[in-house]
C-alpha atoms as a PDB file:
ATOM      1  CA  UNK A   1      19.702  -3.143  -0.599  1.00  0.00           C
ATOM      2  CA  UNK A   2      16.077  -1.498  -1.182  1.00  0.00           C
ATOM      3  CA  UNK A   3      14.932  -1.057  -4.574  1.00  0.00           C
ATOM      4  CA  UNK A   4      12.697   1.427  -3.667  1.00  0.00           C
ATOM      5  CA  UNK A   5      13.430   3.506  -0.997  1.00  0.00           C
ATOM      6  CA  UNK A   6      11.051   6.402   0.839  1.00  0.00           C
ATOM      7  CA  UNK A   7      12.524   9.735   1.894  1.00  0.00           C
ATOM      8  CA  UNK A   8      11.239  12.562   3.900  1.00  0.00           C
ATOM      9  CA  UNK A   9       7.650  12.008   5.195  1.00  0.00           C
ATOM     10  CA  UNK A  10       6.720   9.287   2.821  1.00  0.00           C
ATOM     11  CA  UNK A  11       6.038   5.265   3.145  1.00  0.00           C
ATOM     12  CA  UNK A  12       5.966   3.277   0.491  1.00  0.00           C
ATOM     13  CA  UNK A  13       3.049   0.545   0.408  1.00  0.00           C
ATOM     14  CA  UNK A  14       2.178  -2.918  -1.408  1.00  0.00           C
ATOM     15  CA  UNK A  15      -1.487  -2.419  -1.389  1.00  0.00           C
ATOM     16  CA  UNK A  16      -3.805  -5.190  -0.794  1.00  0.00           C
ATOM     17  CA  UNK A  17      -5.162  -5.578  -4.093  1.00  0.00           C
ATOM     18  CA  UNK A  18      -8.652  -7.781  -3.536  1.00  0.00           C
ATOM     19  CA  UNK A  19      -8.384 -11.075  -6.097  1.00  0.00           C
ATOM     20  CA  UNK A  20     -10.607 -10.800  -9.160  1.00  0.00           C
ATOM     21  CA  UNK A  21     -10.689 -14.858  -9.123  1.00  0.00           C
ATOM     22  CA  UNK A  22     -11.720 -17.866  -6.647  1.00  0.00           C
ATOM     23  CA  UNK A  23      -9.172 -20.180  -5.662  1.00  0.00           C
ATOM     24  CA  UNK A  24     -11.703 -22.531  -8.035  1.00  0.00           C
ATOM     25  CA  UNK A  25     -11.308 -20.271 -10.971  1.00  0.00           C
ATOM     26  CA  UNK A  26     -14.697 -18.518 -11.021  1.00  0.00           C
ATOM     27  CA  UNK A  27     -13.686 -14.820 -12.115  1.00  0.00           C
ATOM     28  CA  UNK A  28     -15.411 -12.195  -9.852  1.00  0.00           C
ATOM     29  CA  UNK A  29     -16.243  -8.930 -11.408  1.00  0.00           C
ATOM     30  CA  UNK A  30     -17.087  -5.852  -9.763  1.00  0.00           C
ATOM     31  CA  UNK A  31     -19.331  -2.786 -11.262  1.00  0.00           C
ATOM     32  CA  UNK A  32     -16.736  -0.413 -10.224  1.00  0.00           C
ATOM     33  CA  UNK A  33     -13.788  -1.468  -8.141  1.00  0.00           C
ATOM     34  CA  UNK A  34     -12.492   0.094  -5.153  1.00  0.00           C
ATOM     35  CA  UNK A  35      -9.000   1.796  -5.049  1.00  0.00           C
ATOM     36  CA  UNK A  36      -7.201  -0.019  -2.080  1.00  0.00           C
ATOM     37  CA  UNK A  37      -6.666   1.067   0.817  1.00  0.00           C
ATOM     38  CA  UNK A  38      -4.488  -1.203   3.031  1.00  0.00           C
ATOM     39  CA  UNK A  39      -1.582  -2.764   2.887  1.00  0.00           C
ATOM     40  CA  UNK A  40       2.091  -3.709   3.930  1.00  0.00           C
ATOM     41  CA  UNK A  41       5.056  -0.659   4.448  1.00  0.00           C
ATOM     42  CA  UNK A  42       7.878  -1.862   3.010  1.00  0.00           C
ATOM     43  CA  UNK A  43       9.980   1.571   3.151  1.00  0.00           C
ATOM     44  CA  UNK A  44       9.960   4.907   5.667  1.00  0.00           C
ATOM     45  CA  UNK A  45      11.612   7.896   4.848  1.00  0.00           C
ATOM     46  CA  UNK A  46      13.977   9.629   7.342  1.00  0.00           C
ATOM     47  CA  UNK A  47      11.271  12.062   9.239  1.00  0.00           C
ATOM     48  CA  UNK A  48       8.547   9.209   9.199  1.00  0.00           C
ATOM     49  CA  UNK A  49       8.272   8.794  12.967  1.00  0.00           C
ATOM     50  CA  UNK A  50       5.215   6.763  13.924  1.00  0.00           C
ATOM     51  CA  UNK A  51       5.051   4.193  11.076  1.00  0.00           C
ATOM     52  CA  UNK A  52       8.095   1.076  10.310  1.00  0.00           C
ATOM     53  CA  UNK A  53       8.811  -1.149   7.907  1.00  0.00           C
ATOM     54  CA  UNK A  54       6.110  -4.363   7.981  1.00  0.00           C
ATOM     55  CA  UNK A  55       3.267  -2.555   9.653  1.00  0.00           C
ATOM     56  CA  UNK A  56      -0.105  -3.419   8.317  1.00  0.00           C
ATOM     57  CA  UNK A  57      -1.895   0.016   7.627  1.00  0.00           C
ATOM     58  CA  UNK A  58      -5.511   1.705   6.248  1.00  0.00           C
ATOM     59  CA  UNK A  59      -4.770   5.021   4.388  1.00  0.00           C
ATOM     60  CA  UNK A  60      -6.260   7.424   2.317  1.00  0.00           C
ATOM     61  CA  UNK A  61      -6.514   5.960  -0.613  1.00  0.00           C
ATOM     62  CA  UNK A  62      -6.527   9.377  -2.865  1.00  0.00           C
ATOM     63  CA  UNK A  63      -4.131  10.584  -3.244  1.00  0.00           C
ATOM     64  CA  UNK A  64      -1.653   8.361  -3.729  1.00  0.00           C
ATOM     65  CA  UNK A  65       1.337   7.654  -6.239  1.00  0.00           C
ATOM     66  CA  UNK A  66       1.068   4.163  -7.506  1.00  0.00           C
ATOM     67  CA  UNK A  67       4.224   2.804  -9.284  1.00  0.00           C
ATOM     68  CA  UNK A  68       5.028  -0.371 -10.417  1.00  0.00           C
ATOM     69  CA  UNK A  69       8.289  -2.223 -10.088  1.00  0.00           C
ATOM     70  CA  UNK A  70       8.462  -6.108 -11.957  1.00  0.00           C
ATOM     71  CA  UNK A  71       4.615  -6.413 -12.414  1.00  0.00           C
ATOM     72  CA  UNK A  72       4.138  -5.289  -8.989  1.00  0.00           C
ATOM     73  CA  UNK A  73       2.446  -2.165  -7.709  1.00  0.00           C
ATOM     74  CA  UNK A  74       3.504   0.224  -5.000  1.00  0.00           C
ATOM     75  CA  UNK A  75       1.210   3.215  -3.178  1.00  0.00           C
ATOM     76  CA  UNK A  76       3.779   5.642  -1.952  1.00  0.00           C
ATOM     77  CA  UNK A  77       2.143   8.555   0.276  1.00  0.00           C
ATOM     78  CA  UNK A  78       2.878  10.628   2.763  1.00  0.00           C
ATOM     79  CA  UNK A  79       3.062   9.814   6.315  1.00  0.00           C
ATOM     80  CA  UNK A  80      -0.388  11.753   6.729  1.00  0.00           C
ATOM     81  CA  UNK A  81      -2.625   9.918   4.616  1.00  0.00           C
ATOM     82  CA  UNK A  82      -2.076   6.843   7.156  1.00  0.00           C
ATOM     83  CA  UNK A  83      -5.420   6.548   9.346  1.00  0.00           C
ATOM     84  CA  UNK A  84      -4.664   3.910  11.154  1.00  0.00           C
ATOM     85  CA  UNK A  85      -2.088   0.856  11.861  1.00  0.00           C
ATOM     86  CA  UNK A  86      -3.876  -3.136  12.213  1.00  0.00           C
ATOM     87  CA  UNK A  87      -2.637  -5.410  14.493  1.00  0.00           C
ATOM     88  CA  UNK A  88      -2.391  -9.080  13.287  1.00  0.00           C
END
């Protein structure tokens, strides 16, 4: 079972938030940091019809609705606001 599940024309996304550290430690700061905009779909609603579950995607990053679940953040957004779909 799904904790979170899209309906309609929605996805629900686990942006690619970029890491504010190094692998070393060094902490990298950023004047003002970019709102993400890529990441994995976990969850399609029922009229989504281009788009599944574990595509890699660039969207629109605004707007979206950003939730977060057990210290994890979700996009969800409407079907729409995805530009584009990367193939690994």
């Amino acid at each position: 079972m799904k904790i979170i599940q899209a309906v309609g024309n929605r996805v629900i996304v686990q942006p690619d938030i970029p890491k504010t550290t190094t692998e070393s430690g060094i902490i990298l700061t950023e004047v003002a940091p970019e709102v993400p905009n890529k990441g994995v779909v976990l969850s399609v609603g029922n009229k989504v019809e281009d788009i599944k579950e574990g595509d890699y995607i660039i969207y629109d990053p605004l707007p979206v609705t950003s939730i977060a679940y057990k210290d994890t953040e979700y996009f969800i957004l409407y079907e729409s606001r995805i530009i584009a779909i990367i193939n690994k």
